[in-house]
N, C-alpha and C. Protein backbone atom coordinates (compact mmCIF):
# COMPACT_ATOMS: atom_id res chain seq x y z
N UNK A 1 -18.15 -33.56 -42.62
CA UNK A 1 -18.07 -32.17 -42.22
C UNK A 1 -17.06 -31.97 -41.09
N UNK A 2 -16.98 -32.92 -39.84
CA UNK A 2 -15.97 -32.66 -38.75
C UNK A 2 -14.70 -33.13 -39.44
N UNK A 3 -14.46 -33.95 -40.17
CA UNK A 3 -12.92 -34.21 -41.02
C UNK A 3 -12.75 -32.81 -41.86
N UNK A 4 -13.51 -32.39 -42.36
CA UNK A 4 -13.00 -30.50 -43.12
C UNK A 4 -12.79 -29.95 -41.86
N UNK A 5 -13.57 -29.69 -40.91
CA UNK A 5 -13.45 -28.97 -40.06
C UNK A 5 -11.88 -29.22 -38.90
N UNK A 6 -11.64 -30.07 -38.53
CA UNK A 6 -10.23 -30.35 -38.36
C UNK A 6 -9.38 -30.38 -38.80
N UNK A 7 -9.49 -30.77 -40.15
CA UNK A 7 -8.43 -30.65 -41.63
C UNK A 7 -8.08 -28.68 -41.88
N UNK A 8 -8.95 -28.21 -41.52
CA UNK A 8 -8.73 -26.43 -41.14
C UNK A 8 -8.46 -26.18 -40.17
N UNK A 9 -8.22 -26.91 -39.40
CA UNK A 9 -7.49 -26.20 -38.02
C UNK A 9 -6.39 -26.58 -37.89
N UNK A 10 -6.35 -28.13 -38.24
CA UNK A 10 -4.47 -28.37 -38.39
C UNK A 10 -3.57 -27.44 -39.49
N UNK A 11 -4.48 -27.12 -40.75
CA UNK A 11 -3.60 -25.69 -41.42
C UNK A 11 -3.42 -24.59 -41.10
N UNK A 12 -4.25 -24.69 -40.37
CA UNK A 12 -4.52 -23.06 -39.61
C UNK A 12 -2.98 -23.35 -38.41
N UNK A 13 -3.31 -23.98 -38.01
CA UNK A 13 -2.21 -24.14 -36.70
C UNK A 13 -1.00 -24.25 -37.35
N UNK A 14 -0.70 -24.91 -38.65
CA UNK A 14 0.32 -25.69 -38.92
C UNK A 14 1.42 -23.85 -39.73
N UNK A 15 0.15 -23.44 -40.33
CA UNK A 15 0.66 -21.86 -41.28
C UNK A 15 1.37 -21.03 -39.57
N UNK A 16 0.45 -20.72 -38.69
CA UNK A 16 0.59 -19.79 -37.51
C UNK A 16 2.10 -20.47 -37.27
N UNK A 17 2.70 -21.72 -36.83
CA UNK A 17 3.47 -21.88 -36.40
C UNK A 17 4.33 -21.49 -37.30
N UNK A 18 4.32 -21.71 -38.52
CA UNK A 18 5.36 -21.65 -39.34
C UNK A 18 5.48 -20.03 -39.72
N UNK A 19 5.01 -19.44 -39.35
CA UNK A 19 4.75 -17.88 -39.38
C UNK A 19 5.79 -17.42 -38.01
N UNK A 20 5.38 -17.99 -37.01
CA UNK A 20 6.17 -17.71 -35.72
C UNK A 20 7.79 -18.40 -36.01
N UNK A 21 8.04 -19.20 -36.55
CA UNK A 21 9.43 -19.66 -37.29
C UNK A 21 9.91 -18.70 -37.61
N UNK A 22 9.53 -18.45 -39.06
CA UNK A 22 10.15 -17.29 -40.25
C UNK A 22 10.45 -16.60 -39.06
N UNK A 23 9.27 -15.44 -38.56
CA UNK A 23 9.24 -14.66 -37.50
C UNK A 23 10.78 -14.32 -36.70
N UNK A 24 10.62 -15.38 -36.00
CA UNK A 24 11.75 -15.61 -34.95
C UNK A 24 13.38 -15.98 -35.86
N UNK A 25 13.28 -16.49 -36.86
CA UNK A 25 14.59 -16.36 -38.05
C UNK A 25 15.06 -15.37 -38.34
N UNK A 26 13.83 -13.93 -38.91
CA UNK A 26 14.32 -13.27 -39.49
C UNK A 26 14.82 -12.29 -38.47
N UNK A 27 13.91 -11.86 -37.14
CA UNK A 27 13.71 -10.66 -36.35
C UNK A 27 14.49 -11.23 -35.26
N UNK A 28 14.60 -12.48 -35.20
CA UNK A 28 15.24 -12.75 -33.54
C UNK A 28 17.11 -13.15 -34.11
N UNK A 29 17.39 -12.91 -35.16
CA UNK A 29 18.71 -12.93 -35.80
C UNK A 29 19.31 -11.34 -36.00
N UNK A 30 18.54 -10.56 -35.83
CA UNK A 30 19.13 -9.58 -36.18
C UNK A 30 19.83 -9.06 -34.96
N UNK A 31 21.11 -8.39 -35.60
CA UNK A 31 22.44 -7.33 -34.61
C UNK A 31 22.03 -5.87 -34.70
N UNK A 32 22.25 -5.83 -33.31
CA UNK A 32 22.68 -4.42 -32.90
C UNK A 32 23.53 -3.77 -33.89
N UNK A 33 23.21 -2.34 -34.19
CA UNK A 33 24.53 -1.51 -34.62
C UNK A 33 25.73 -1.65 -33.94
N UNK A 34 26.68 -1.57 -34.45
CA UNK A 34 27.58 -1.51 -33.84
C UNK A 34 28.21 -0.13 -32.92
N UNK A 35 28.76 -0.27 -31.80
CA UNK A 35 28.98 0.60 -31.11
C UNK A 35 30.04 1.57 -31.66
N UNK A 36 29.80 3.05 -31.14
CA UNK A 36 30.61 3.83 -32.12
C UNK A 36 32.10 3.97 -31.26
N UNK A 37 33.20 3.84 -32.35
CA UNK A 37 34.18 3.70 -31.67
C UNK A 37 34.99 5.06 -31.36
N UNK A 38 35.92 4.81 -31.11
CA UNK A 38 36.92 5.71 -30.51
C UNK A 38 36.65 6.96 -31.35
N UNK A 39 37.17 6.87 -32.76
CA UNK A 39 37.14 7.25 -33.98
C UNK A 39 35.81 8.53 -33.83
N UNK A 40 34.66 7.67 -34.06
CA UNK A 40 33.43 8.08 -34.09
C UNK A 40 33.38 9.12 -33.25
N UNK A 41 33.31 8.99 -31.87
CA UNK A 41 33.59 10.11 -30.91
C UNK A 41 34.46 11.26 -30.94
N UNK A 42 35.46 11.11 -31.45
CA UNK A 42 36.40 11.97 -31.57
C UNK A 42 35.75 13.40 -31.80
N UNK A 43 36.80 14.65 -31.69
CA UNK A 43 36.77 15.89 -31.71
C UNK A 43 35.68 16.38 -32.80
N UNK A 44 34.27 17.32 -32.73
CA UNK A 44 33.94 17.69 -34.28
C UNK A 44 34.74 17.79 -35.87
N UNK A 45 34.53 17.62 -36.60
CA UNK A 45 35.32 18.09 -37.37
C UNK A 45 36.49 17.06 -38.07
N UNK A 46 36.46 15.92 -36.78
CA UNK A 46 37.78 15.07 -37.66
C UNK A 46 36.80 13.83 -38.56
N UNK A 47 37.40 12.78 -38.54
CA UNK A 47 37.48 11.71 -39.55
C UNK A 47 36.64 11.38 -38.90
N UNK A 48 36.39 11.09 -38.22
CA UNK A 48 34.81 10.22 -37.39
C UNK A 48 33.78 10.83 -37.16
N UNK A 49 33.71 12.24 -37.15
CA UNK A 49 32.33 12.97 -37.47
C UNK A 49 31.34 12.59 -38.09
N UNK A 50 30.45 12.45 -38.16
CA UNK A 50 29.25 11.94 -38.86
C UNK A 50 28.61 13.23 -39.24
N UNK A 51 28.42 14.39 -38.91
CA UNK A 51 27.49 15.50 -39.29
C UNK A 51 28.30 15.80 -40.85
N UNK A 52 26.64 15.92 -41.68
CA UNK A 52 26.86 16.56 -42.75
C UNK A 52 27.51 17.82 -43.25
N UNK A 53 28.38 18.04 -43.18
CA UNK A 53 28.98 19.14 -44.29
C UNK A 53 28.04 19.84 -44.97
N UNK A 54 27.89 21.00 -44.40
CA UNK A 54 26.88 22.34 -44.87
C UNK A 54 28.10 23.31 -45.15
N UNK A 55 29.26 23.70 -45.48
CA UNK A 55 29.78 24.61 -45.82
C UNK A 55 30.76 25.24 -45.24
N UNK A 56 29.59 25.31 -44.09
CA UNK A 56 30.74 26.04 -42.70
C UNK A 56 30.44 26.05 -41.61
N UNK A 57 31.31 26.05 -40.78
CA UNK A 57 30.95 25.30 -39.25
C UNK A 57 29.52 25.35 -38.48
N UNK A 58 29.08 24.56 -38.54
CA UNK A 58 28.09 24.66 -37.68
C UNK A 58 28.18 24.96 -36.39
N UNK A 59 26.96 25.38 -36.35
CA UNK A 59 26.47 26.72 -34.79
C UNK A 59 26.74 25.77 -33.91
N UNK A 60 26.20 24.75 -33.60
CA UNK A 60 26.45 23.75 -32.65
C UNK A 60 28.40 23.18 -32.53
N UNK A 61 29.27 23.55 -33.28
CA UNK A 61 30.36 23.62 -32.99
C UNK A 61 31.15 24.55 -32.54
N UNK A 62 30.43 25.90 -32.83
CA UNK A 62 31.02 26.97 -32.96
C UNK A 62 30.51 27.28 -30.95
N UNK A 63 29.58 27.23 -30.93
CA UNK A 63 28.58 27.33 -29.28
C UNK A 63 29.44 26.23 -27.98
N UNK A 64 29.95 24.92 -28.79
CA UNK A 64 30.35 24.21 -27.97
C UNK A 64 31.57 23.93 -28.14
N UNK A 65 32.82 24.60 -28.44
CA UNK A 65 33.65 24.59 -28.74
C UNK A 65 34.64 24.29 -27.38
N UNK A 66 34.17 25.67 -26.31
CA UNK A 66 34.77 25.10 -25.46
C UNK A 66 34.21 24.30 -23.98
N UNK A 67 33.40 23.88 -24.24
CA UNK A 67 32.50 22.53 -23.48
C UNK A 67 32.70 21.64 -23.71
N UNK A 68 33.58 21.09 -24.64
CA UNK A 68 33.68 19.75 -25.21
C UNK A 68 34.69 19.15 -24.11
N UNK A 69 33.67 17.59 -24.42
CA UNK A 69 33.93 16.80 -22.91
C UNK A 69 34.92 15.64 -23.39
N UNK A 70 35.61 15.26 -22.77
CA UNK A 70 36.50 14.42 -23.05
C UNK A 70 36.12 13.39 -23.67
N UNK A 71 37.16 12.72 -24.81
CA UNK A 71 36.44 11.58 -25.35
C UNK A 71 35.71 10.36 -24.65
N UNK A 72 34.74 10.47 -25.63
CA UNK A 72 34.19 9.17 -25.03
C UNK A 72 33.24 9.31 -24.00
N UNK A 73 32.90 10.33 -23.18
CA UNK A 73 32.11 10.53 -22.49
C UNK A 73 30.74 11.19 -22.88
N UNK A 74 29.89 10.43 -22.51
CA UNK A 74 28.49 11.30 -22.81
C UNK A 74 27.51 10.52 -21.71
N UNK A 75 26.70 11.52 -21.26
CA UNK A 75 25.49 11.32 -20.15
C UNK A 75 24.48 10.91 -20.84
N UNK A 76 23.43 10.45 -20.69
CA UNK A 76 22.00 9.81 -20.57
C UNK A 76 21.21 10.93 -21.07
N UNK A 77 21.30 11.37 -22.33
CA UNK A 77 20.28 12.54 -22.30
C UNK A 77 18.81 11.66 -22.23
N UNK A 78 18.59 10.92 -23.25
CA UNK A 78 17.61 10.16 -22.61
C UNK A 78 16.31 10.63 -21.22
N UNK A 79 17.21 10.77 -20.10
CA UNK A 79 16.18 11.37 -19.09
C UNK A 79 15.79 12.47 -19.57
N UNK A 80 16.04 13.00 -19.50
CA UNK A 80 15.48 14.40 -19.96
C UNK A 80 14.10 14.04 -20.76
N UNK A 81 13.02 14.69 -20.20
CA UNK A 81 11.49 14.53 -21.12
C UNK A 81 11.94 15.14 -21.96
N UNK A 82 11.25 14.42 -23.22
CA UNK A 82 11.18 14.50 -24.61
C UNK A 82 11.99 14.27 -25.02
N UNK A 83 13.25 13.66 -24.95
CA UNK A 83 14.38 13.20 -25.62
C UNK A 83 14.33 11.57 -25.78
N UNK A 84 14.02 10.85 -26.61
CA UNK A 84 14.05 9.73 -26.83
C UNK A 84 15.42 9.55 -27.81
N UNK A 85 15.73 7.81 -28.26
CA UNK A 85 17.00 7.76 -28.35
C UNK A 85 17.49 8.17 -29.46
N UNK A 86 15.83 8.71 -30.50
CA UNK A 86 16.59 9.47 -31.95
C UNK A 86 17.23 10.89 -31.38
N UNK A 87 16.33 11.28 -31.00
CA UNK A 87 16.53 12.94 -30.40
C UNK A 87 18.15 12.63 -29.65
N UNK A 88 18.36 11.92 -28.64
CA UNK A 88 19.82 12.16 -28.44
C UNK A 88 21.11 11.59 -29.47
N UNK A 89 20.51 10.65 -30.48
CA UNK A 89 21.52 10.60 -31.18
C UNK A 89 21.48 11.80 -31.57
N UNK A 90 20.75 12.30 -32.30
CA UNK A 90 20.92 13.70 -33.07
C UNK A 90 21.94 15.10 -32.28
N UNK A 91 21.35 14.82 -31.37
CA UNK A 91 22.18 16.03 -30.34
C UNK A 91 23.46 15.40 -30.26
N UNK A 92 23.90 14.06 -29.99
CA UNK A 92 25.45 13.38 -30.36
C UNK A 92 26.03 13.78 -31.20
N UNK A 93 25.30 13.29 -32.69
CA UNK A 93 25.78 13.62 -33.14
C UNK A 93 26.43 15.21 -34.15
N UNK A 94 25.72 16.11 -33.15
CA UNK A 94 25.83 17.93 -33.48
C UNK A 94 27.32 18.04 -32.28
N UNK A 95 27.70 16.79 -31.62
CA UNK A 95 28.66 17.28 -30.64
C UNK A 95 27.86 17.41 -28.93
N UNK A 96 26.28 17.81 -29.36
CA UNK A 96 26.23 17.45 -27.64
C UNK A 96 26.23 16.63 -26.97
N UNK A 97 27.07 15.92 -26.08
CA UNK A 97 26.77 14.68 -25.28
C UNK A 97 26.68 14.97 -24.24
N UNK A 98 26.77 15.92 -23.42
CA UNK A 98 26.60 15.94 -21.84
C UNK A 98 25.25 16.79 -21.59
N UNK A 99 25.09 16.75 -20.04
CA UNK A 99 23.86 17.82 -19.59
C UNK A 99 24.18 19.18 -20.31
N UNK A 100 25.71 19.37 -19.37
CA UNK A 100 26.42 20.88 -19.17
C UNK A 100 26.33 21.40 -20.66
N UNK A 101 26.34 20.78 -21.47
CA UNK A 101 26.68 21.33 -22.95
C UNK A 101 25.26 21.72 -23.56
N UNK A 102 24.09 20.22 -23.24
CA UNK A 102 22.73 21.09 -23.96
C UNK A 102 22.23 22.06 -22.65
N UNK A 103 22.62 22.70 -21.62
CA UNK A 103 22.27 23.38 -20.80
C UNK A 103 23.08 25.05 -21.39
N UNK A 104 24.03 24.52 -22.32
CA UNK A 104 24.54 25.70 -22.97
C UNK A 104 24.64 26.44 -23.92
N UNK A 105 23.58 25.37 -25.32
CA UNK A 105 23.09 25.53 -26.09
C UNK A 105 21.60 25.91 -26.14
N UNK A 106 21.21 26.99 -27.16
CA UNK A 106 20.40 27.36 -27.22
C UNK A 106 19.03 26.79 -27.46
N UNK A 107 17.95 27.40 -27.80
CA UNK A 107 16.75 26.50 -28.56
C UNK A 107 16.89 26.31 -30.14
N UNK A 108 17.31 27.55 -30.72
CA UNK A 108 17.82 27.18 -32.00
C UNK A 108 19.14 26.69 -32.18
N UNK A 109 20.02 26.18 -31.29
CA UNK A 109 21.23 25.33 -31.94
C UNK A 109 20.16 23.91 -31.72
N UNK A 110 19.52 23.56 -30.60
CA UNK A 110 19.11 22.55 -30.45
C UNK A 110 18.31 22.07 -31.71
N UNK A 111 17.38 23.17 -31.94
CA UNK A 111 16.73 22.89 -33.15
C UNK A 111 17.13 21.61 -34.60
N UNK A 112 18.60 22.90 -34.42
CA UNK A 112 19.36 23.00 -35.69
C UNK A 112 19.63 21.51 -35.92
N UNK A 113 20.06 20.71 -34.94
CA UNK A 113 20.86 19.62 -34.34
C UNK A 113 19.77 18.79 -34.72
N UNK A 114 18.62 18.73 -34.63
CA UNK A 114 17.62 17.70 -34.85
C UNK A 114 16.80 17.48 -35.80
N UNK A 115 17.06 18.91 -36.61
CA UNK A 115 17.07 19.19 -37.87
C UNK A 115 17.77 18.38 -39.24
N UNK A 116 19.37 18.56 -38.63
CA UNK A 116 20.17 18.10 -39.13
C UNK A 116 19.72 16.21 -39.28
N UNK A 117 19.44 16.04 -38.80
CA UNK A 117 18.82 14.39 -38.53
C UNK A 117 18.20 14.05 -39.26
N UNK A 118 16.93 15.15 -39.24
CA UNK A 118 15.71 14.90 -40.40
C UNK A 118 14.36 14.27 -39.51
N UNK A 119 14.98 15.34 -38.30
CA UNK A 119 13.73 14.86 -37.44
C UNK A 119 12.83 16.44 -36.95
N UNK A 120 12.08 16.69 -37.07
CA UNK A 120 11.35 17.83 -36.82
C UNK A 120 10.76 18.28 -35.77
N UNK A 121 9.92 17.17 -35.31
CA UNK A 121 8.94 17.42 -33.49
C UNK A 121 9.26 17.44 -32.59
N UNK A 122 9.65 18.39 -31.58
CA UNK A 122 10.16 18.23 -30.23
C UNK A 122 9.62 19.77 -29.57
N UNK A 123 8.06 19.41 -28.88
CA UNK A 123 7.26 20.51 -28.21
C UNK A 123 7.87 20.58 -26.61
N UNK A 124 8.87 19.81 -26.52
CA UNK A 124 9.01 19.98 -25.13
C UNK A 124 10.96 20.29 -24.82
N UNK A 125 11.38 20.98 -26.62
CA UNK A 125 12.91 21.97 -26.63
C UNK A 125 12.99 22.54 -25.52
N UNK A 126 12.22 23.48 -25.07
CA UNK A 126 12.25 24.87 -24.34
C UNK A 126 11.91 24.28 -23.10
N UNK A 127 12.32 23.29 -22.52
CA UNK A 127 12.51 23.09 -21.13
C UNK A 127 13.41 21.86 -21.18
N UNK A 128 14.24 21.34 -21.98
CA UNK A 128 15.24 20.84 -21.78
C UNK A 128 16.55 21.78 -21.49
N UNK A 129 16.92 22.63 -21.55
CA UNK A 129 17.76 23.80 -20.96
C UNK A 129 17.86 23.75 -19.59
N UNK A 130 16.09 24.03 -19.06
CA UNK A 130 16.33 23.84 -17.44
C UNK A 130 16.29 22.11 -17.26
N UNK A 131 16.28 21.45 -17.84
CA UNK A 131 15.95 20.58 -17.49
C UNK A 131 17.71 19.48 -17.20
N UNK A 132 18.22 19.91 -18.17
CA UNK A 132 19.79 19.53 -18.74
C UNK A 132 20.65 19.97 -17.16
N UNK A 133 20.34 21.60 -17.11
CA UNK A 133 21.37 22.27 -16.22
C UNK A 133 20.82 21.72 -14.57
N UNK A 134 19.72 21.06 -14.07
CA UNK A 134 19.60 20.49 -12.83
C UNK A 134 19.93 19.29 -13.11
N UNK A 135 20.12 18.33 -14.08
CA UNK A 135 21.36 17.19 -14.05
C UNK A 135 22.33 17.28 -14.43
N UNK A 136 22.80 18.63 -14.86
CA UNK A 136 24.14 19.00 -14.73
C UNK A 136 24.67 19.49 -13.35
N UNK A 137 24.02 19.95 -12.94
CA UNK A 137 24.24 20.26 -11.31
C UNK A 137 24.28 19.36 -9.89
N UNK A 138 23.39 18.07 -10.47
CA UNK A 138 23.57 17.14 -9.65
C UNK A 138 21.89 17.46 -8.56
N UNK A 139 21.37 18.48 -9.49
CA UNK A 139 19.93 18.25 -8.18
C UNK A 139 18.99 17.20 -8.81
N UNK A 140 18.95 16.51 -8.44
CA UNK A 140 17.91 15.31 -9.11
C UNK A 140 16.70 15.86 -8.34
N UNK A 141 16.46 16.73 -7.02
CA UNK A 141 15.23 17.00 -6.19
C UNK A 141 14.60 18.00 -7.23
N UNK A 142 15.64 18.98 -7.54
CA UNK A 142 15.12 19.80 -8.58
C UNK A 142 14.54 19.25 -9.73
N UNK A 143 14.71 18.30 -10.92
CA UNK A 143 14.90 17.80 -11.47
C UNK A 143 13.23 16.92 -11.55
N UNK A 144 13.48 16.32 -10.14
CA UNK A 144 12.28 15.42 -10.02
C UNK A 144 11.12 16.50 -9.97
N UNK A 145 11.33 17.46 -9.53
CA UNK A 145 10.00 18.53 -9.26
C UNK A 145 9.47 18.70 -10.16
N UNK A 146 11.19 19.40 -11.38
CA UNK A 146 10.26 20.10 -12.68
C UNK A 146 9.97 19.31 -13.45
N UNK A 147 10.32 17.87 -13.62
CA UNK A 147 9.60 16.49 -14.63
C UNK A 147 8.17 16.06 -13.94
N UNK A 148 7.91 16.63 -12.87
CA UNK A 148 6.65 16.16 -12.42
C UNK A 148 5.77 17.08 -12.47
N UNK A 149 6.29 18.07 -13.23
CA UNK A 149 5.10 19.29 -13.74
C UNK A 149 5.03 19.45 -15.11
N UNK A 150 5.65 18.57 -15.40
CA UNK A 150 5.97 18.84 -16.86
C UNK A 150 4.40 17.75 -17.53
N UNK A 151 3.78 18.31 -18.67
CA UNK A 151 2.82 17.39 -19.18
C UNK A 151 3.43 17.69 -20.68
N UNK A 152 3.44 16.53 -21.01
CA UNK A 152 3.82 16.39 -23.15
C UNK A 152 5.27 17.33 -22.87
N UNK A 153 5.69 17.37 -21.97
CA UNK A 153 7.50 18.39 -22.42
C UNK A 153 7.05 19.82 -21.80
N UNK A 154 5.84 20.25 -21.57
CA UNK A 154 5.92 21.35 -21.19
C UNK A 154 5.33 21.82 -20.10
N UNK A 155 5.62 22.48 -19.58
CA UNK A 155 5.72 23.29 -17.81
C UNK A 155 4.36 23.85 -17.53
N UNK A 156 3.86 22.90 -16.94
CA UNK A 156 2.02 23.48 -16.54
C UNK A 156 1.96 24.89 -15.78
N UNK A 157 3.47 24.78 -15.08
CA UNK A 157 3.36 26.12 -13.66
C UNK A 157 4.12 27.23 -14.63
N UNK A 158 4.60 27.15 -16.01
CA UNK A 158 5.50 28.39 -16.02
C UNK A 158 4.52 29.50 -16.50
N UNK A 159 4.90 30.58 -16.08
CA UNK A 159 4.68 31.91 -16.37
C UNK A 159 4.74 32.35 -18.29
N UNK A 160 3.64 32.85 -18.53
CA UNK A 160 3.61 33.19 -19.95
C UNK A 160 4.29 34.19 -20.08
């Protein structure tokens, strides 16, 4: 009975390790996307655009037309509550990359933009506006105030 009983624990041990192998082969081999280049960034509308072709210009080009920030540059939307790194690709790729620009876009271009993605949930839109234009401004005091009232994306103190 103790020879079965050890004879199952060395398989047991022997499968787990070889599980943590595969594991570490398949998942600890894998690459990063590659970084988007020059190309990619470029102006809406040219060869490196990534947004789908709906017909005709989209609102988010038409709104940020003249905000557009020099190549290659884009801020951390990231900080901003409720923006995780799908949500700012999506806004990238509609053309917003800076504060100043989603501080200039609406709730429905924003929408539109995350839409376009094929991503739907974001309860805490309607305070990224103020939230964009005090790190566009450079008040991080401001900034820190209204993220520290903020619960799930939205503003415990604002006025209905």
């Amino acid at each position: 009975m103790a020879w079965f009983i050890n004879q199952s624990l060395l398989i047991i041990l022997a499968a787990f390790l070889l599980g943590l192998l595969v594991g570490w082969l398949v998942w600890g081999n894998r690459t990063a996307p590659p970084a988007p280049t020059a190309a990619a960034q470029a102006a809406p509308g040219s060869e490196g655009d990534r947004r789908p072709a709906l017909g005709a210009e989209p609102v988010t080009e038409i709104a940020l037309r003249s905000t557009q920030p020099p190549v290659g540059r884009n801020d951390e939307l990231e900080r901003i509550e409720g923006i995780g790194p799908k949500m700012a690709a999506a806004l990238r790729d509609a053309g917003i990359r800076t504060f100043a620009q989603l501080a200039a876009t609406d709730n429905t271009t924003r929408r539109t933009a995350i839409e376009a993605a094929g991503l739907t949930f974001a309860p805490s839109l309607v305070t990224w506006g103020r939230q964009a234009q005090l790190l566009a401004d450079g008040d991080e005091v401001g900034f820190a105030e209204l993220t520290a009232r903020l619960v799930a994306g939205r503003d415990t103190e604002a006025v209905l």
